[in-house]
Protein backbone atom coordinates (compact mmCIF):
# COMPACT_ATOMS: atom_id res chain seq x y z
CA UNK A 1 -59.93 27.06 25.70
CA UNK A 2 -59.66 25.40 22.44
CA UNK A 3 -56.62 23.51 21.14
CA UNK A 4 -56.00 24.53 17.16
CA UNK A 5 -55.56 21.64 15.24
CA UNK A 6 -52.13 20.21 13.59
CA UNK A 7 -51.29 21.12 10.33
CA UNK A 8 -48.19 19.18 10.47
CA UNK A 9 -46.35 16.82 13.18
CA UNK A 10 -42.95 17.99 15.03
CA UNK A 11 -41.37 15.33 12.86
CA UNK A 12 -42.46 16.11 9.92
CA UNK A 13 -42.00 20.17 10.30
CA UNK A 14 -38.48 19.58 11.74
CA UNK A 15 -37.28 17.72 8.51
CA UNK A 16 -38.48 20.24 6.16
CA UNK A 17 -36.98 23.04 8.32
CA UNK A 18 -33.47 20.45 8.53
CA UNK A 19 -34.28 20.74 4.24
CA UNK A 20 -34.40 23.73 4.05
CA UNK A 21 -31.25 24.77 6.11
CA UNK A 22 -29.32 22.17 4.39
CA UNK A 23 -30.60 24.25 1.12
CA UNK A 24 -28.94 27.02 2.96
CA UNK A 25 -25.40 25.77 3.91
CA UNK A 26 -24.69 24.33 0.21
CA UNK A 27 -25.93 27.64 -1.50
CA UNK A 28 -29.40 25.43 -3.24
CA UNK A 29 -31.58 28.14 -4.26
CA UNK A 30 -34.62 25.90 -3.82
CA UNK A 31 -35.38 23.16 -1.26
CA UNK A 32 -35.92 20.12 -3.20
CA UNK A 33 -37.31 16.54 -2.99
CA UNK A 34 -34.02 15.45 -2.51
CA UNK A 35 -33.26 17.62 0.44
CA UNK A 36 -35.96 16.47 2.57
CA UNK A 37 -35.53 12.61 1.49
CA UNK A 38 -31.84 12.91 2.37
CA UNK A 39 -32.90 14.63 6.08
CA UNK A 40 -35.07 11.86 6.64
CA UNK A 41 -33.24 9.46 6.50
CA UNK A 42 -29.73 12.12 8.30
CA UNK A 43 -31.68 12.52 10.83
CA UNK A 44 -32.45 8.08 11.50
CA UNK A 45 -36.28 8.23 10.68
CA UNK A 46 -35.73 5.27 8.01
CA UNK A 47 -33.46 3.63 9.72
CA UNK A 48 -36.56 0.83 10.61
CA UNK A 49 -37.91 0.62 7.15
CA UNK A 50 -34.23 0.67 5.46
CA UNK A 51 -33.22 -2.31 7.37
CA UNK A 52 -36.58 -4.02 6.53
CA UNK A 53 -35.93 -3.31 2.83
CA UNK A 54 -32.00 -4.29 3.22
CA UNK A 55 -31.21 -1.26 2.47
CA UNK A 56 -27.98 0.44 3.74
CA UNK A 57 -28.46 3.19 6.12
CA UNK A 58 -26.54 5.63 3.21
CA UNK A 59 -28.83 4.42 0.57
CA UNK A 60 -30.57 7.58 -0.19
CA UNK A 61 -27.81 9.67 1.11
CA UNK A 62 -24.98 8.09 -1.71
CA UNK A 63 -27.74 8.45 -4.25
CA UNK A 64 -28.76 12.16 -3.46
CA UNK A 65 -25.23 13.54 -2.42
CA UNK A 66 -23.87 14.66 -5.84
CA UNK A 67 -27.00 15.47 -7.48
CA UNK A 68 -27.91 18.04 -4.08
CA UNK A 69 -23.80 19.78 -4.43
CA UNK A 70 -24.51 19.77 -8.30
CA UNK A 71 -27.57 22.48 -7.37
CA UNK A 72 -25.26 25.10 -5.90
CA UNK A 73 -25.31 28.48 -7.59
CA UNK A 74 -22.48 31.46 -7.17
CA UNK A 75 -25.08 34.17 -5.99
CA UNK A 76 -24.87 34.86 -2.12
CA UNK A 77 -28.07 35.99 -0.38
CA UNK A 78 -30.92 34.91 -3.09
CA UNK A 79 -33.99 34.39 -1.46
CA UNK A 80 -34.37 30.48 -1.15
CA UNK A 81 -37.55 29.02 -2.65
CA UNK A 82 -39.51 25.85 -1.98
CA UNK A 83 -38.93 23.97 -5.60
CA UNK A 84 -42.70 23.46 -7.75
CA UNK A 85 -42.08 19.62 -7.19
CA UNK A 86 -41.50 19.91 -4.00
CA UNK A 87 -44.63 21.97 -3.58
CA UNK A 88 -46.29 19.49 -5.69
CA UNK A 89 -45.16 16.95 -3.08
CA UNK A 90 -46.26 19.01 -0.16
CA UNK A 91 -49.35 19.66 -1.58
CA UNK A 92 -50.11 16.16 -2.33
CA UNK A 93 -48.97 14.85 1.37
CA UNK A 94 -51.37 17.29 2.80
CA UNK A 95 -53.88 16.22 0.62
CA UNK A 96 -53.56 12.35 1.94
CA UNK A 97 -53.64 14.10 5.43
CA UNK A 98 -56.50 15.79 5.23
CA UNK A 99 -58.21 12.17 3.79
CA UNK A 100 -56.56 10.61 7.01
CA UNK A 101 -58.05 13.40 8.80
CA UNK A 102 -54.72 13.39 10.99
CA UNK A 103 -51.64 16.31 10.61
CA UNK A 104 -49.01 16.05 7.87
CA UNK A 105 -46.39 13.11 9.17
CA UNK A 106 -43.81 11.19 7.17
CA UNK A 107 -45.51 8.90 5.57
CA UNK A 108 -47.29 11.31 3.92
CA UNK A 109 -43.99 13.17 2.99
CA UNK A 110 -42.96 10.29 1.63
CA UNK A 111 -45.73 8.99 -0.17
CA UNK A 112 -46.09 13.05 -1.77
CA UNK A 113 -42.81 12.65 -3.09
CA UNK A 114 -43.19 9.20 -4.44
CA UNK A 115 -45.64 11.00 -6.48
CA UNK A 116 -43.23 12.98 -8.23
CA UNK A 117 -42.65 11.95 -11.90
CA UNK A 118 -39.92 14.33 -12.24
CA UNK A 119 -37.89 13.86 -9.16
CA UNK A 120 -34.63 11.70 -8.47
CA UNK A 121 -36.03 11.00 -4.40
CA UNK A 122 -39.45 10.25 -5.77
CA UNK A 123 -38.07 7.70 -8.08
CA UNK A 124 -35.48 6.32 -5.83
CA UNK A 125 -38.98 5.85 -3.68
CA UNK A 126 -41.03 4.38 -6.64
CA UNK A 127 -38.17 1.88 -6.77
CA UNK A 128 -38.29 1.27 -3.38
CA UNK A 129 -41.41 0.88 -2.36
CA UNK A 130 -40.88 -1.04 0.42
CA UNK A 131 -39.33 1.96 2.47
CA UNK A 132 -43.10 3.37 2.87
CA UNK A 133 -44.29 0.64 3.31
CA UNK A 134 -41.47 -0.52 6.23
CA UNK A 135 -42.72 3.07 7.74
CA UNK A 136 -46.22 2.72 7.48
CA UNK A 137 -46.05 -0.21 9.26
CA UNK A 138 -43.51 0.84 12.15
CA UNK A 139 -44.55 4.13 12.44
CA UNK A 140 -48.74 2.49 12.97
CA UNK A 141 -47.38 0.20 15.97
């Protein structure tokens, strides 16, 4: 019997699905950037590379909080959409997966988003680099 390949890792997919219900319960219509940065690091996968940058634990959180309540629209039961930068990010992370021929983890998520000119997570990321980098190297031993 053959085993299908791994698009994406348990860690990765359960983030974007903690995203997207977090999306949900504050009435986003789109999961953003911001909504999987600020479930990475909810849900203690940066804790490593935050302390390593000396970071606090909240850093992305206090920076994301009011610009993620600010998205909240009046209309119940609107379908919820993935945002285009956040597919832009997606698409890019599963690009650098495919070139690591490995499944979709968080560094890739992260390093996607990075790439995102017009996003406040990917340039809280471009100005700390170090946070990929911190998880690169954790996440590799």
């Amino acid at each position: 019997m053959h085993n299908p390949v791994r698009t994406i890792t348990p860690s990765a997919f359960e983030v974007l699905k903690k995203a997207q219900q977090d999306a949900e319960v504050y009435m986003n219509p789109y999961v953003t950037p911001e909504h999987v940065l600020f479930q990475m690091e909810e849900s203690g996968i940066l804790r490593h590379s935050l302390e390593m940058a000396s970071l606090s634990q909240v850093y992305f959180r206090e920076r994301l909080g009011l610009f993620l309540s600010m998205l909240a629209c009046d209309e119940h039961g609107q379908q919820l959409e993935v945002s285009s930068i956040l597919g832009r990010a997606l698409e890019a992370a599963a690009d650098i997966a495919a070139s690591d021929l490995c499944p979709v983890d968080i560094p890739h998520l992260l390093i996607g988003i990075s790439e995102q000119a017009d996003s406040l997570a990917g340039y809280l990321l471009r100005k700390n680099p170090e946070v990929i980098n911190g998880f690169r190297v954790n996440s590799s031993s």
